[in-house]
C-alpha atoms as a PDB file:
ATOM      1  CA  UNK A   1      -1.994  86.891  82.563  1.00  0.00           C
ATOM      2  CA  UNK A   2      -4.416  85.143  85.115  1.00  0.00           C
ATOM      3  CA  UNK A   3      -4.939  84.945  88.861  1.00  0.00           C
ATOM      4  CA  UNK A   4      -3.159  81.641  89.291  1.00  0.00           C
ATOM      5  CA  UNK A   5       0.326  82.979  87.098  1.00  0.00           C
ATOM      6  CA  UNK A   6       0.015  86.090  89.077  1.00  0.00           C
ATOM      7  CA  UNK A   7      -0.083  84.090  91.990  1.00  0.00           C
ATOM      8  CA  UNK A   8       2.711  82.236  91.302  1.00  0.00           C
ATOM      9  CA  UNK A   9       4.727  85.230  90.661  1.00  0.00           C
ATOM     10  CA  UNK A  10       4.204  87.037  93.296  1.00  0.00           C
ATOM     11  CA  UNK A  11       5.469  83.271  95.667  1.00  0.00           C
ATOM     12  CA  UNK A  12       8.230  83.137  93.047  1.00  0.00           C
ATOM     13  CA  UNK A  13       9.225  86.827  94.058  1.00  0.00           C
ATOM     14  CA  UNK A  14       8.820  86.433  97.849  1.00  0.00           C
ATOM     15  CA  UNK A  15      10.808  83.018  97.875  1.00  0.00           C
ATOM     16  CA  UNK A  16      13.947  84.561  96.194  1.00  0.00           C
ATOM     17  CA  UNK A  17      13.626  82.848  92.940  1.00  0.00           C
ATOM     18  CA  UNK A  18      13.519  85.914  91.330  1.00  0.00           C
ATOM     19  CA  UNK A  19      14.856  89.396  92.390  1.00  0.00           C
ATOM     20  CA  UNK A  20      12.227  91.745  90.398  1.00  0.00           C
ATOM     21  CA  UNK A  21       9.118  91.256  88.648  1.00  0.00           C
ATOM     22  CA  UNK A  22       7.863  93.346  85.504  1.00  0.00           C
ATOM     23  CA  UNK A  23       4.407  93.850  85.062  1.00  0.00           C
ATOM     24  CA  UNK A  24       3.072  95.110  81.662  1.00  0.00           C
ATOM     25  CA  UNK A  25       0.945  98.038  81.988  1.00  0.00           C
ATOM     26  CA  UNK A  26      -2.091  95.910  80.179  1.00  0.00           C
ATOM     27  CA  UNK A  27      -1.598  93.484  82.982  1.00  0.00           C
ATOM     28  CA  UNK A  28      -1.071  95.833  85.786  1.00  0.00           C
ATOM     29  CA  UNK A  29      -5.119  95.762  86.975  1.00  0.00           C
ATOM     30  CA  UNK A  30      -5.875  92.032  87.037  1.00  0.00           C
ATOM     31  CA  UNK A  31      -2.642  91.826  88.476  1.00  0.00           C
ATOM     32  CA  UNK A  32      -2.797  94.496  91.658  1.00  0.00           C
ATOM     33  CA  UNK A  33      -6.624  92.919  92.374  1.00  0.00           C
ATOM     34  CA  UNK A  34      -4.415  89.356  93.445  1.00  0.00           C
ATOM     35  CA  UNK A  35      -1.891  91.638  94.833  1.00  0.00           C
ATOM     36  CA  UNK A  36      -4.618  93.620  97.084  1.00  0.00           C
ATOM     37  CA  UNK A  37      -5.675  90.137  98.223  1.00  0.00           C
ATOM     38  CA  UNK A  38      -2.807  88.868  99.814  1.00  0.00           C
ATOM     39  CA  UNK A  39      -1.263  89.226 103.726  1.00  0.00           C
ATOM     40  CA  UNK A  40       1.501  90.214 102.716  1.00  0.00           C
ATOM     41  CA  UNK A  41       0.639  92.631 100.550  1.00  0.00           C
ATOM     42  CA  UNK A  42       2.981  95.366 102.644  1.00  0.00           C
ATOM     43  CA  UNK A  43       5.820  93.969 101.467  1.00  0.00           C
ATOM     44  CA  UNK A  44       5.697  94.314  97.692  1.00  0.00           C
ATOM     45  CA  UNK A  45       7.124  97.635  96.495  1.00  0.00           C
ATOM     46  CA  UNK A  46       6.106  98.599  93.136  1.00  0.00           C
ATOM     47  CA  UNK A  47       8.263 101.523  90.786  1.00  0.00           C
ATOM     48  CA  UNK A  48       6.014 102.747  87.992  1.00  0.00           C
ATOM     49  CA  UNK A  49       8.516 103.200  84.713  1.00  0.00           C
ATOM     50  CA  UNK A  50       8.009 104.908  82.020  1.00  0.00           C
ATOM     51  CA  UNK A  51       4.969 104.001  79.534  1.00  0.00           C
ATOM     52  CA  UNK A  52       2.652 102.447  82.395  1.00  0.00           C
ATOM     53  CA  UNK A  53       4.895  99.561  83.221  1.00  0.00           C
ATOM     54  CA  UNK A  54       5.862  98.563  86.753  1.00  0.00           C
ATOM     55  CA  UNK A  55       8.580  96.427  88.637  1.00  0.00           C
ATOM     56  CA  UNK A  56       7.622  94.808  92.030  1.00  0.00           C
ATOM     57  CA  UNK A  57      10.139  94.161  94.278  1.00  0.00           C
ATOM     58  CA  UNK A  58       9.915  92.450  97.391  1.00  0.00           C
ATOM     59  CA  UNK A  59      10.741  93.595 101.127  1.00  0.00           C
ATOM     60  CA  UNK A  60      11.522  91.906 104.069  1.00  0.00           C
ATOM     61  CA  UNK A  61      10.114  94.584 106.381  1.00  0.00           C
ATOM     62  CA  UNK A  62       7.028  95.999 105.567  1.00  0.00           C
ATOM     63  CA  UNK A  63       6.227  99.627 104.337  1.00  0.00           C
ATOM     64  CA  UNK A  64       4.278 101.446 106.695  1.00  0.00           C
END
């Protein structure tokens, strides 16, 4: 994974063309460093699973 596919996951997950994102657990840091970045960052929800992998969701009100 890169910056620009983790980009375009993250737009793909806050436009509704997908429901849920998996993130591998090798991926997770490059990946949360674009996260961090972002204005919206509030809005992403992220459930750690079992073996260091992680599924983003996203919200339309932000957590607090």
């Amino acid at each position: 994974m890169d910056e620009t596919l983790a980009t375009k996951l993250l737009n793909d997950l806050r436009d509704g063309k997908i429901s849920e994102l998996l993130i591998k657990k090798e991926d997770f840091l490059l990946f949360r460093s674009v996260l961090v970045k972002r204005n919206d960052f509030k809005h992403f929800r992220g459930i750690a699973q079992r073996g260091g992998d992680i599924i983003y969701h996203y919200m339309k009100k932000p957590r607090s």
